[in-house]
N, C-alpha and C. Protein backbone atom coordinates (compact mmCIF):
# COMPACT_ATOMS: atom_id res chain seq x y z
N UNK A 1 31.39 -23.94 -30.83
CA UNK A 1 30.12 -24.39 -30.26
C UNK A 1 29.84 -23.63 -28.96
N UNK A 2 28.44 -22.98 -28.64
CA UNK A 2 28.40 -22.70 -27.65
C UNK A 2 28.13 -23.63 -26.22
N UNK A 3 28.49 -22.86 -25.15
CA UNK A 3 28.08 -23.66 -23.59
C UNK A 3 26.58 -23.67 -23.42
N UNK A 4 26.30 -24.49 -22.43
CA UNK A 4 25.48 -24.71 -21.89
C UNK A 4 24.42 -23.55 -21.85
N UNK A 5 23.06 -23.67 -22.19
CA UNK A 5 22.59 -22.08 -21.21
C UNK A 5 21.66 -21.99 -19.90
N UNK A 6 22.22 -21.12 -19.30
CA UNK A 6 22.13 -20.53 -17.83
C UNK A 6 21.28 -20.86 -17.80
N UNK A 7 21.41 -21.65 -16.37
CA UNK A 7 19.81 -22.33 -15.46
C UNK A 7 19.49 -20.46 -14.94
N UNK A 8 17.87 -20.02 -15.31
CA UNK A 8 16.90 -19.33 -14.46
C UNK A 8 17.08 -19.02 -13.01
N UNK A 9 16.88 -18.29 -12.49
CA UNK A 9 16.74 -18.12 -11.14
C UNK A 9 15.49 -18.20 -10.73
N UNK A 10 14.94 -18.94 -9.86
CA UNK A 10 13.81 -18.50 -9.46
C UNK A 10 13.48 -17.35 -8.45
N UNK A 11 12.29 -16.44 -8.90
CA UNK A 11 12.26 -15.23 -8.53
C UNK A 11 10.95 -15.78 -7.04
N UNK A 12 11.17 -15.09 -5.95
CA UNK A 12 10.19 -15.63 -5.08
C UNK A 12 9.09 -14.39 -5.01
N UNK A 13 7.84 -14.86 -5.21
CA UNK A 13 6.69 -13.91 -5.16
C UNK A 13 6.43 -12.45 -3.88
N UNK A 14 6.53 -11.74 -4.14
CA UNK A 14 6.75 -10.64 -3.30
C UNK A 14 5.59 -10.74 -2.07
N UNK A 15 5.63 -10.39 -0.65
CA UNK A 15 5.10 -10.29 0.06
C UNK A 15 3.50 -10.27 0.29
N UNK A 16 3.48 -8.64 -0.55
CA UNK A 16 1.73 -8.35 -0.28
C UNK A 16 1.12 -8.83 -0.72
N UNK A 17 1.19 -9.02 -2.13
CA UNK A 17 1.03 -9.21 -3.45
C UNK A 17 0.69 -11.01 -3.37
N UNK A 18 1.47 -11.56 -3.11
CA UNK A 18 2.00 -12.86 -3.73
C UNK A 18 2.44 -13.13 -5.80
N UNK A 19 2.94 -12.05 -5.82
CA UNK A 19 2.90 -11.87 -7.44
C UNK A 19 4.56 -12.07 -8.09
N UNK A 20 4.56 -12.46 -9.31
CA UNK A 20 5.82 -12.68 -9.48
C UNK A 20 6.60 -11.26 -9.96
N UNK A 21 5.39 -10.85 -10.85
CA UNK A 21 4.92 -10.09 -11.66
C UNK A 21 5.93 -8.58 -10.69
N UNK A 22 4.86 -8.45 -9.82
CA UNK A 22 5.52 -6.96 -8.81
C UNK A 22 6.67 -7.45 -8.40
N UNK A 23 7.41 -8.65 -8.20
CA UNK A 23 8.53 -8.90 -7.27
C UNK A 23 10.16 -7.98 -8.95
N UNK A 24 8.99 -8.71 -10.10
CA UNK A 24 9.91 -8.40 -10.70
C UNK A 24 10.40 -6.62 -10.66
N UNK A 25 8.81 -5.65 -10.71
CA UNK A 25 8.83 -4.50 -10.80
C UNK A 25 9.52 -4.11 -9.75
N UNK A 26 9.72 -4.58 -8.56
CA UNK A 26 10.40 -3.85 -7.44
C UNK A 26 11.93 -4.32 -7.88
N UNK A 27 12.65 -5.11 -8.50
CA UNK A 27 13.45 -5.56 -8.76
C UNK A 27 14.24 -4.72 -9.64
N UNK A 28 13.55 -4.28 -10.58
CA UNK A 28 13.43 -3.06 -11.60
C UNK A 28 13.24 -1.44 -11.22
N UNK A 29 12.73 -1.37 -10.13
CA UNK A 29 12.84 -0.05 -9.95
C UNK A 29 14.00 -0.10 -8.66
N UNK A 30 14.67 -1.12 -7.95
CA UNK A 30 15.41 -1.01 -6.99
C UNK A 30 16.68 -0.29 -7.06
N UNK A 31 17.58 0.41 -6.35
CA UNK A 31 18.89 0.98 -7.30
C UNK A 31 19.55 0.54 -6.05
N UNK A 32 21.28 0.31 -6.32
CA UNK A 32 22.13 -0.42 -5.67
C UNK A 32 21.50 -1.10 -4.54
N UNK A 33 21.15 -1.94 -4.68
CA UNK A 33 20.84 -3.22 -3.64
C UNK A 33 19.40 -2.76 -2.30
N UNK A 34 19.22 -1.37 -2.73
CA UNK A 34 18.33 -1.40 -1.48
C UNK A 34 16.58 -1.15 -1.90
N UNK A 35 16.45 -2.98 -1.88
CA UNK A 35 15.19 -3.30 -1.90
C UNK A 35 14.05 -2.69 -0.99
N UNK A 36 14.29 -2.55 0.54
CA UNK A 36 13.15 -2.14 1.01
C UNK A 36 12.44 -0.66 0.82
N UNK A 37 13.93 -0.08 0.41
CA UNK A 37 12.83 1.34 -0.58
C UNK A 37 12.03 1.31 -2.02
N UNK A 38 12.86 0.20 -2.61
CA UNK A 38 12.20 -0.20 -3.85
C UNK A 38 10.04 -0.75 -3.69
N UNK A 39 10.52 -1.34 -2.72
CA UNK A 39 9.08 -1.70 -2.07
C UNK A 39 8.10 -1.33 -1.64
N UNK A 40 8.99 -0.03 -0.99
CA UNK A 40 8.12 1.21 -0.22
C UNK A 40 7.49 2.14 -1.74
N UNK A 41 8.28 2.58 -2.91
CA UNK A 41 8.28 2.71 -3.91
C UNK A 41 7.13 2.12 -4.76
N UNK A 42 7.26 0.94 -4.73
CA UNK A 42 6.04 0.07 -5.32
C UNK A 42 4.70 -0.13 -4.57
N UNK A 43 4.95 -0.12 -3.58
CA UNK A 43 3.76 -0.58 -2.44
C UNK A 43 2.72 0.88 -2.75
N UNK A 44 3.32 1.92 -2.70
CA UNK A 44 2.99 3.14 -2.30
C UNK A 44 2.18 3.65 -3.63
N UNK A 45 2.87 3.23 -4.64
CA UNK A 45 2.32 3.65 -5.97
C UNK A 45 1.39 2.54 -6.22
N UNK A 46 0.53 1.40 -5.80
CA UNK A 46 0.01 0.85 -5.89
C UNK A 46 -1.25 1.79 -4.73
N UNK A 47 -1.07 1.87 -3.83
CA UNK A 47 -1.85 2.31 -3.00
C UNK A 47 -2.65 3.55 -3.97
N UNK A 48 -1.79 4.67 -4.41
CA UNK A 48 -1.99 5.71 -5.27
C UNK A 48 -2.96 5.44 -6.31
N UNK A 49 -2.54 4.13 -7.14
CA UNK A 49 -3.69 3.60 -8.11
C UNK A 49 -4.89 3.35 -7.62
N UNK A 50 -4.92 2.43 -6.41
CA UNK A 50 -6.07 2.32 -5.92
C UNK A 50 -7.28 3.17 -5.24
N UNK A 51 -6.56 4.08 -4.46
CA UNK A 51 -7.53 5.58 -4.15
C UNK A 51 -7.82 6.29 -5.76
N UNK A 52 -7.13 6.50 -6.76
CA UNK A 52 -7.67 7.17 -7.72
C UNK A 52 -8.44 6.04 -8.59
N UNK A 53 -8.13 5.05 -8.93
CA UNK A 53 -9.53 4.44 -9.87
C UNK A 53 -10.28 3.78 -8.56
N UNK A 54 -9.78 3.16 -7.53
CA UNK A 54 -11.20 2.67 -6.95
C UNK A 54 -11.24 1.00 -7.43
N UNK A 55 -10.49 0.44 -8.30
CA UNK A 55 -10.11 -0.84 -8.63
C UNK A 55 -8.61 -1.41 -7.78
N UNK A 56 -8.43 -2.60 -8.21
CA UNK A 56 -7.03 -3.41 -7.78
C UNK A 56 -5.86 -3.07 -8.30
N UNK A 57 -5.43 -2.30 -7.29
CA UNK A 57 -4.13 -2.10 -7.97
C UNK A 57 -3.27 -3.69 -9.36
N UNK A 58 -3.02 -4.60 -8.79
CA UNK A 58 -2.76 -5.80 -8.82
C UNK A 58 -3.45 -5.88 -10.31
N UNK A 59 -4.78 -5.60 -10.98
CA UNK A 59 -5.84 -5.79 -12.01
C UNK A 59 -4.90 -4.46 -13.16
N UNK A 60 -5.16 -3.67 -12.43
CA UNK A 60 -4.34 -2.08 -13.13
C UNK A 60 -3.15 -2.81 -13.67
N UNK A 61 -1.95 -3.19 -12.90
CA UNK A 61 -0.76 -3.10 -13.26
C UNK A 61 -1.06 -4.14 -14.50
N UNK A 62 -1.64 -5.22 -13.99
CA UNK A 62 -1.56 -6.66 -15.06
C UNK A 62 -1.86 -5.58 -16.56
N UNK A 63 -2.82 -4.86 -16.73
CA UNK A 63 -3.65 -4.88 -17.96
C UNK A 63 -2.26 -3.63 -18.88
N UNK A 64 -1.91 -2.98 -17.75
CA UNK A 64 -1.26 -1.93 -18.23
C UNK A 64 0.24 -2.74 -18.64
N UNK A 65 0.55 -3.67 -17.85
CA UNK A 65 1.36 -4.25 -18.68
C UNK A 65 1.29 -4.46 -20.22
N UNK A 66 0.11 -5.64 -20.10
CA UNK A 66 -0.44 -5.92 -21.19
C UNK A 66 -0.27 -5.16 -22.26
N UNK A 67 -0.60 -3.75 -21.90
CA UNK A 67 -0.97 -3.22 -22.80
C UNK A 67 0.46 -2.54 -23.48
N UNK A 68 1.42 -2.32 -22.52
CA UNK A 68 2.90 -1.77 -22.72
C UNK A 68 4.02 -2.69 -23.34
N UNK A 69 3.18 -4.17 -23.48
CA UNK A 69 4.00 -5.00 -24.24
C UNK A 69 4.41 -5.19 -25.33
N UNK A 70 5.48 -5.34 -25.51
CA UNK A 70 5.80 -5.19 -27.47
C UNK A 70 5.86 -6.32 -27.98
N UNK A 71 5.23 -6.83 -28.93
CA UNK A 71 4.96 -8.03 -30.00
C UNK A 71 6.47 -8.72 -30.57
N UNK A 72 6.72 -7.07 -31.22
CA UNK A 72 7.81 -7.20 -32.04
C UNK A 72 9.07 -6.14 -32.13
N UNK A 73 10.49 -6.34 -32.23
CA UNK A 73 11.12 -5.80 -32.08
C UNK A 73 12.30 -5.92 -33.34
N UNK A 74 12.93 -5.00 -33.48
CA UNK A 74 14.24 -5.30 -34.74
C UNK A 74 15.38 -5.59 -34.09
N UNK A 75 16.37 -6.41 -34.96
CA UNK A 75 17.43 -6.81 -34.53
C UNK A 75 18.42 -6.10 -35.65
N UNK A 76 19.55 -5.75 -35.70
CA UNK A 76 20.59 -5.16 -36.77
C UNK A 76 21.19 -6.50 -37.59
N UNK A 77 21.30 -7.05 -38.61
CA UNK A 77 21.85 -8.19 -38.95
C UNK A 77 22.62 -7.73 -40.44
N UNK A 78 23.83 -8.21 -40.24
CA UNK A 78 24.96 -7.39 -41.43
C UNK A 78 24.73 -8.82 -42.23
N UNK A 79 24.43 -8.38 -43.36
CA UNK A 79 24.35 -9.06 -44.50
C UNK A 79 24.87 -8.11 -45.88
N UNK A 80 26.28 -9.29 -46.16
CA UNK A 80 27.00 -8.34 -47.17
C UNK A 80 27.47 -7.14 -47.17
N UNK A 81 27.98 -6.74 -45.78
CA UNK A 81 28.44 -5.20 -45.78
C UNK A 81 27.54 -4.25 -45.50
N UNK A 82 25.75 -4.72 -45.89
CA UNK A 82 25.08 -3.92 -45.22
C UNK A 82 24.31 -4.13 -43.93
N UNK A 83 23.86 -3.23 -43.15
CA UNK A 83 23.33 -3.42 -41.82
C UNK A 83 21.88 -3.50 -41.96
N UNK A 84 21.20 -4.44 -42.18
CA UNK A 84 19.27 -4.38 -42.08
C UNK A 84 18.95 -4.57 -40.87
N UNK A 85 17.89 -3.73 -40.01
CA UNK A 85 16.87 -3.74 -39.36
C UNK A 85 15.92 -4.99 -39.76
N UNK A 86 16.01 -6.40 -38.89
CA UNK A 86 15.21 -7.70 -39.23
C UNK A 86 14.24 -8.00 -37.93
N UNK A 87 13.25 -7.29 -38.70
CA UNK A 87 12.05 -7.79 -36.99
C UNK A 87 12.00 -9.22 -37.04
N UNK A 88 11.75 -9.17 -35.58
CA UNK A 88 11.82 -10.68 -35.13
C UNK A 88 10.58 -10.51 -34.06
N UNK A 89 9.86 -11.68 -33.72
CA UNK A 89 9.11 -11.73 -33.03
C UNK A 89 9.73 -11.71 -30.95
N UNK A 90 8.81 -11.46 -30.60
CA UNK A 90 9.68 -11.81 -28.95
C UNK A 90 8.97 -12.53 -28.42
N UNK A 91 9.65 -13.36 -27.61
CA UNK A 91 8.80 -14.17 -26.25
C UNK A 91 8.00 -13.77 -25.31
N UNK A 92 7.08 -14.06 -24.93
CA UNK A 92 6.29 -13.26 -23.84
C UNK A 92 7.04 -12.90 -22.36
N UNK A 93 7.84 -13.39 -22.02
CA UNK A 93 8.63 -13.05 -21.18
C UNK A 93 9.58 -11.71 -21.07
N UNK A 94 10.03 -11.96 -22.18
CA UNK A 94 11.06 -11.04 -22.68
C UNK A 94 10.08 -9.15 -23.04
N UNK A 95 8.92 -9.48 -23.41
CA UNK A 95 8.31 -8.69 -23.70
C UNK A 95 7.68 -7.73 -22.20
N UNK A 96 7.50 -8.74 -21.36
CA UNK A 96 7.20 -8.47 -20.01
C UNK A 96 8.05 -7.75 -19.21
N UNK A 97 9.29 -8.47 -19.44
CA UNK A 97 10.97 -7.27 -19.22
C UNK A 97 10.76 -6.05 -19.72
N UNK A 98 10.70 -6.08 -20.88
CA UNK A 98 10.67 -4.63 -21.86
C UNK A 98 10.05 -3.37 -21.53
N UNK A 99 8.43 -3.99 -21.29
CA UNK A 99 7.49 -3.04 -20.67
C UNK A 99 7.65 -2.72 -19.57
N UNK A 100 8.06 -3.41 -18.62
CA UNK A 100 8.43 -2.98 -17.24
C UNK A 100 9.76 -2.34 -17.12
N UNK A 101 10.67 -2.15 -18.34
CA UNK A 101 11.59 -1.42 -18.61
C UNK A 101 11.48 0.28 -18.63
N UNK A 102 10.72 -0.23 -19.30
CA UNK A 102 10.09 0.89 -20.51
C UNK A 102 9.21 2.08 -19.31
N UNK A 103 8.35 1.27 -18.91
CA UNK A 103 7.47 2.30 -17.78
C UNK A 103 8.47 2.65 -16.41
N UNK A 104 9.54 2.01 -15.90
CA UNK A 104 10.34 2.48 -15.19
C UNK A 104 11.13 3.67 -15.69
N UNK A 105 11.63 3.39 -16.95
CA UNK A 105 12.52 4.38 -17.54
C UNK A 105 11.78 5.80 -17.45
N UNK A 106 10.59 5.44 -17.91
CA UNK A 106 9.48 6.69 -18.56
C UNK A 106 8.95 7.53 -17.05
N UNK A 107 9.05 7.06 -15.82
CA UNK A 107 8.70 7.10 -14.80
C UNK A 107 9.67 8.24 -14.01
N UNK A 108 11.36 7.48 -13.99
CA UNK A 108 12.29 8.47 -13.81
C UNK A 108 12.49 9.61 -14.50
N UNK A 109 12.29 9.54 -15.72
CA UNK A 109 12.66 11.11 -16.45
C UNK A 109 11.37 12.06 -16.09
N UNK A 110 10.05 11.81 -15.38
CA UNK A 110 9.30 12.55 -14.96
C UNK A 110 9.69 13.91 -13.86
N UNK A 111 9.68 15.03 -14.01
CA UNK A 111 10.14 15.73 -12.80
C UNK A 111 9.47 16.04 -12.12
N UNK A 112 9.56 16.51 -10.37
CA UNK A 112 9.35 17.25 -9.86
C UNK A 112 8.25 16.77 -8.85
N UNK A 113 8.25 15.17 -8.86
CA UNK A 113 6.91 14.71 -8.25
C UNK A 113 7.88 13.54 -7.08
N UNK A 114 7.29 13.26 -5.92
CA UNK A 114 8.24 11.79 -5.83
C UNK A 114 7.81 10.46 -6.82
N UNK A 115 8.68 9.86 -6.64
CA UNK A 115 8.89 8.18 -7.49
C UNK A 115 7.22 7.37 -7.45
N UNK A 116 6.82 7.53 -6.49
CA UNK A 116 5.58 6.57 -6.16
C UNK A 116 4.69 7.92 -7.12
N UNK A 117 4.67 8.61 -7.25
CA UNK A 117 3.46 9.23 -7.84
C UNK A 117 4.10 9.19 -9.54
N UNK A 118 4.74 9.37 -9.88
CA UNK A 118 5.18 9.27 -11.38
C UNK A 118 5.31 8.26 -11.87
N UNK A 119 5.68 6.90 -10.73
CA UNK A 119 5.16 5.51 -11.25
C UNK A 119 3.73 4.78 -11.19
N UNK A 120 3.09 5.59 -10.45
CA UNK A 120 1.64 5.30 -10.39
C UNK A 120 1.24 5.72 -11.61
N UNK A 121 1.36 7.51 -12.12
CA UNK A 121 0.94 8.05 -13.05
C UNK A 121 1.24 7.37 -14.21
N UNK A 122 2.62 6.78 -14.62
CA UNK A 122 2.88 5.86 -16.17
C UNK A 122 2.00 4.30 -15.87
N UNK A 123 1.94 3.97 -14.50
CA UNK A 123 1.18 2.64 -14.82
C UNK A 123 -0.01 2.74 -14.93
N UNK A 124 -1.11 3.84 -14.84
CA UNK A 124 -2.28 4.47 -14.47
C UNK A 124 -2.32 4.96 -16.46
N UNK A 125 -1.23 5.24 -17.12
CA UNK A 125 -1.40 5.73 -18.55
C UNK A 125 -1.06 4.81 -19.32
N UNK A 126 -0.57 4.00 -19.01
CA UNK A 126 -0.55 2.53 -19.35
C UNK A 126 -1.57 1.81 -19.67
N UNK A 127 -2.55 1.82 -18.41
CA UNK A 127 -3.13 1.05 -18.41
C UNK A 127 -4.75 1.80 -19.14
N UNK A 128 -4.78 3.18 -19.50
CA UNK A 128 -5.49 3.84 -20.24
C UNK A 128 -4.89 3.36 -21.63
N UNK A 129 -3.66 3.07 -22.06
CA UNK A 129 -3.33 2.86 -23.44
C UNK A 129 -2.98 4.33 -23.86
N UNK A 130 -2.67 5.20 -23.07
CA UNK A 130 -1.36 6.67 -23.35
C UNK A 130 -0.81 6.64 -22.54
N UNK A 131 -0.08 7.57 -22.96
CA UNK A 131 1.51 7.63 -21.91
C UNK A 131 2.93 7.24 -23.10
N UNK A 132 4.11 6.98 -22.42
CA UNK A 132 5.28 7.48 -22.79
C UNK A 132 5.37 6.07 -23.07
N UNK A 133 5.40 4.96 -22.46
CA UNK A 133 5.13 3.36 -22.57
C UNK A 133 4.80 2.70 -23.90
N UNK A 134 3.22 3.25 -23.95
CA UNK A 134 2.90 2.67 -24.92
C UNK A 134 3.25 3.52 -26.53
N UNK A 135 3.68 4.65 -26.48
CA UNK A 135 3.72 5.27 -27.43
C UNK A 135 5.12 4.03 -28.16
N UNK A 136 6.08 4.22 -26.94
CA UNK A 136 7.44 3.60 -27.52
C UNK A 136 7.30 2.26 -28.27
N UNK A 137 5.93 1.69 -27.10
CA UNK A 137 5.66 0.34 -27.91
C UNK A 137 5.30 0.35 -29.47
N UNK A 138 4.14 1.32 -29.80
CA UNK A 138 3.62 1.43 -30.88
C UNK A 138 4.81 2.16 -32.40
N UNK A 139 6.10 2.94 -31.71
CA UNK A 139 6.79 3.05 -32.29
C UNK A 139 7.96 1.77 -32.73
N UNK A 140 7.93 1.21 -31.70
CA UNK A 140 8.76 -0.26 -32.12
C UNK A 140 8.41 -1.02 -33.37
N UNK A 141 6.85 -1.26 -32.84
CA UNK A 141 5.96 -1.91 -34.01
C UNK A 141 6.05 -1.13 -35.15
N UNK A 142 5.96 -0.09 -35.38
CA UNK A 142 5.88 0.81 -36.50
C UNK A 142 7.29 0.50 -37.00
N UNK A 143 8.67 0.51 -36.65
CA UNK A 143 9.68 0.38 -36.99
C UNK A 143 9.53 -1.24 -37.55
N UNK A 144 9.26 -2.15 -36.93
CA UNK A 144 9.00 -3.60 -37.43
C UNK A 144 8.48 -3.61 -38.41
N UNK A 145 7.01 -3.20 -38.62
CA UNK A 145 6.34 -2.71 -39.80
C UNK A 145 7.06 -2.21 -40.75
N UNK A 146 7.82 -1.83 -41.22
CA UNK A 146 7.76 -1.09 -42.16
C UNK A 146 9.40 -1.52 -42.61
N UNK A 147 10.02 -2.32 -41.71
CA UNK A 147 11.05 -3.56 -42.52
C UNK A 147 10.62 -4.50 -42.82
N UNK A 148 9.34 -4.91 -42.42
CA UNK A 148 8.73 -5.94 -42.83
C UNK A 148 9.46 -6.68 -44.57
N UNK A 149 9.70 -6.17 -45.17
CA UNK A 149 10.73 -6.54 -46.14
C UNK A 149 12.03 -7.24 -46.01
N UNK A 150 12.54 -6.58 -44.52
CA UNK A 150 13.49 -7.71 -44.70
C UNK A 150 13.93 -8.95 -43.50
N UNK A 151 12.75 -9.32 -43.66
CA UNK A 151 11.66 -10.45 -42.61
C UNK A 151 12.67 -11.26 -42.81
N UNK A 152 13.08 -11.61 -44.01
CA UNK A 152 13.77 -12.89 -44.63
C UNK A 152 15.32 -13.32 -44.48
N UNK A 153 15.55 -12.26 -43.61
CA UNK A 153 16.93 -12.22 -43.28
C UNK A 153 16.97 -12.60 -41.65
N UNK A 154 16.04 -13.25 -41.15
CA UNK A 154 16.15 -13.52 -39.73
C UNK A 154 16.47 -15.19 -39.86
N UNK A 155 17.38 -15.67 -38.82
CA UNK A 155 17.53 -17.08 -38.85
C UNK A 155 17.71 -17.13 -37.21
C-alpha cells in the first residue's frame, strides 16, 4: 500500500507581478539557488516583450502559455511483455509545468543572444503559436493521436 501523498508547497506570488504563474517561471529558469538573477532574467525578458508588441507582458506570457500547453501525453505501460505507448490525459497543472518546461528548455539551446532575449523571443513565438514550444506540443499530441488504439490499456 502506498503512503500518504505529499502536502503542496505553497508557492508565494512574485513581487512585480503578483503572479503565481511568473514566480513559477523564475523558479524554472533559476540555476543553483540564485534567484535574484533568475528574476533579473525574467523581469528583463518581460520588459523586452513589452517594448516589441506594445501589450502586457503578464497578457503575452498567460496566452503563450496557453498556447504551449499539452492536452495529452503517453505513458509506456508493459502489458504482456510488450511495451505500448497509452495516452493519457493531463491535469492542467501539470500541463502548465510542461510548457514552462518546454519554453525554458527551447530558450537555452538558443545561441549567441543573452537569456532575457531568447526567452522573450520563445515566449513572444509562443504566444504567435510558432516556435520550438509549440511544435513539441503539437508533436506530443500527434504521438497521442495516433496510439489512440491503445487508449484501453490506461488504468
Amino acid at each position: 500500500m502506498r503512503r500518504r501523498r505529499a502536502a503542496k508547497t505553497q508557492i508565494q506570488p512574485d513581487p512585480k507581478y503578483s503572479s503565481i504563474l511568473v514566480t513559477k517561471l523564475i523558479n524554472m529558469v533559476m540555476r543553483m539557488g540564485k534567484k535574484s538573477i533568475a528574476e533579473r532574467i525574467v523581469y528583463s525578458a518581460f520588459e523586452i516583450l513589452e517594448k516589441n508588441t506594445g501589450k502586457s507582458a503578464l497578457e503575452i506570457f498567460k496566452k503563450a502559455l496557453d498556447n504551449a500547453r499539452p492536452l495529452l501525453e503517453v505513458k509506456p505501460r508493459r502489458v504482456g511483455g510488450a511495451t505500448y505507448q497509452v495516452p493519457i490525459e493531463i491535469r492542467q497543472d501539470r500541463g502548465t509545468i510542461i510548457a514552462l518546461r518546454w519554453i525554458r528548455n527551447f530558450a537555452r539551446t538558443k545561441k549567441g543572444r543573452p537569456m532575457e532575449e531568447k526567452l522573450a523571443q520563445e515566449l513572444l513565438d509562443a504566444y504567435k503559436g510558432e516556435g520550438a514550444a509549440i511544435k513539441k506540443k503539437d508533436d506530443t499530441h500527434k504521438m497521442a493521436e495516433s496510439n489512440k488504439a491503445f487508449a484501453h490499456y490506461r488504468w
